[in-house]
Protein backbone atom coordinates (compact mmCIF):
# COMPACT_ATOMS: atom_id res chain seq x y z
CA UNK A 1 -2.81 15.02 4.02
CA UNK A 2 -4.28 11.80 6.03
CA UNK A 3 -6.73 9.90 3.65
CA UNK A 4 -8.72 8.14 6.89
CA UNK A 5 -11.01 6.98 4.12
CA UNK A 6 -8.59 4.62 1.48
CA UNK A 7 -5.68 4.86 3.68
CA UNK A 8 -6.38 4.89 7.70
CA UNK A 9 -3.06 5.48 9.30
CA UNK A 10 -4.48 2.95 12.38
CA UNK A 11 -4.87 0.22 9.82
CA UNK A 12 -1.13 0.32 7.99
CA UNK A 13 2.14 -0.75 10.41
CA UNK A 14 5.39 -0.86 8.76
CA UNK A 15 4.01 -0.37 5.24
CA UNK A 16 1.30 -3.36 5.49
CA UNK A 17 -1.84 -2.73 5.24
CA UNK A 18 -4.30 -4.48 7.56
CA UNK A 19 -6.99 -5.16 4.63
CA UNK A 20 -4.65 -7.02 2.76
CA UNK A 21 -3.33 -8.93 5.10
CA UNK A 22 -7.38 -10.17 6.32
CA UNK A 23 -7.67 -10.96 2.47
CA UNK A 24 -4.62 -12.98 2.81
CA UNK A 25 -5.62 -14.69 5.36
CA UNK A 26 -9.66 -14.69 5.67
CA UNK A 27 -10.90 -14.08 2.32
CA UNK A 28 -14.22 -16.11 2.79
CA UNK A 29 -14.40 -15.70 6.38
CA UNK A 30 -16.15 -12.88 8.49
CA UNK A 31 -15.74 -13.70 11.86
CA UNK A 32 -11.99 -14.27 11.69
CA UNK A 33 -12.00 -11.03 9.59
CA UNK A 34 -13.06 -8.98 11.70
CA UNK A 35 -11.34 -10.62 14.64
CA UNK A 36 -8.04 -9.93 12.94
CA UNK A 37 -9.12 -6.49 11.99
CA UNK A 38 -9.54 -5.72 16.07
CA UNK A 39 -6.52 -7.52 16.80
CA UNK A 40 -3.84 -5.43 14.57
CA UNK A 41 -5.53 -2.24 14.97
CA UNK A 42 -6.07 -2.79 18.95
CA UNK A 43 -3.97 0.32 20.45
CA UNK A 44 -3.61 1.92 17.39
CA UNK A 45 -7.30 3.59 17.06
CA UNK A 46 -8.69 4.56 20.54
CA UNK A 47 -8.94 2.14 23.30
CA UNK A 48 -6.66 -0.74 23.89
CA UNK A 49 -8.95 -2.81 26.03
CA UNK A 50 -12.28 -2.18 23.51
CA UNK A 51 -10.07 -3.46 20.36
CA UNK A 52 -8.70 -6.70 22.42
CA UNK A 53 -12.99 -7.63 23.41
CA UNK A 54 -13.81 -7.15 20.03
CA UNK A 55 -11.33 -9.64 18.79
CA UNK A 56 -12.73 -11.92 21.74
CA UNK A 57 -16.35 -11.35 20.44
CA UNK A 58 -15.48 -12.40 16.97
CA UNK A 59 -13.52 -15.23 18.10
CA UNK A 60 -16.32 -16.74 20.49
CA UNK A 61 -18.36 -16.03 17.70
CA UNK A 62 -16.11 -18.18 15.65
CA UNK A 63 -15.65 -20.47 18.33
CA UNK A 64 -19.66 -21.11 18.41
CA UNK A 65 -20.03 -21.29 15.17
CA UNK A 66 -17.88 -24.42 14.52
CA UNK A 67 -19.03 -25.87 17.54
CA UNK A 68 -22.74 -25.71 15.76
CA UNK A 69 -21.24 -27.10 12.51
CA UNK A 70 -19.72 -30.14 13.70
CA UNK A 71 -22.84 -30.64 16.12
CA UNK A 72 -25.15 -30.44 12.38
CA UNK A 73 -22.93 -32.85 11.08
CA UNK A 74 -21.91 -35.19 14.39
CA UNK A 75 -23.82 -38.93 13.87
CA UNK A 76 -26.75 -39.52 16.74
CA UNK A 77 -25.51 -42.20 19.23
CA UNK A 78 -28.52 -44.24 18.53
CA UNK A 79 -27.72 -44.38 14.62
CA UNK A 80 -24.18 -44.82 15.98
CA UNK A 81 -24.48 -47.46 17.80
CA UNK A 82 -27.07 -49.23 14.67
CA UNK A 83 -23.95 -49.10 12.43
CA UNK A 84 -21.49 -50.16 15.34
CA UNK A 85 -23.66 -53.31 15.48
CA UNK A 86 -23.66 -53.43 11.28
CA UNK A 87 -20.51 -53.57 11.07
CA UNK A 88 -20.05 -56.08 13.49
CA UNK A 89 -22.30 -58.40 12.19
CA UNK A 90 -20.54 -58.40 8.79
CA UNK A 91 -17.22 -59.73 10.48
């Protein structure tokens, strides 16, 4: 009998089992998760095309999100250039 609740046969290929590879590889990270989860089930359970643009949602997602970090954490060009002119001063 199919267990499609602890083991979904469109979430195991060649023995693996998709959740174990994601905690392999994304253990603290749930937009690569569940881009990964799309991306090695795409085919497998329903539509092709619908699995692949999920994977592209959660990888824009993804994609946005570090943009945002390193904008939080990226230096404003007027404090820039004060520390350009710092350091130049202490040569």
């Amino acid at each position: 009998m199919v267990d499609l609740v602890n083991r979904p046969p469109h979430y195991i290929v060649n023995g693996y089992e998709t959740i174990d590879i994601l905690k392999a590889y994304f253990p603290n990270d749930p937009l690569m998760w569940n881009a990964g989860k799309y991306f090695l089930r795409a085919g497998r359970k329903g539509d092709m095309v619908l699995d692949i643009d999920k994977c592209i949602f959660y990888l824009q997602e993804k994609k946005q999100a570090i943009k945002e970090a390193e904008a939080e954490v990226a230096i404003p060009q007027d404090i820039a250039a004060q520390l350009q002119r710092l350091e130049m001063a202490d040569d």
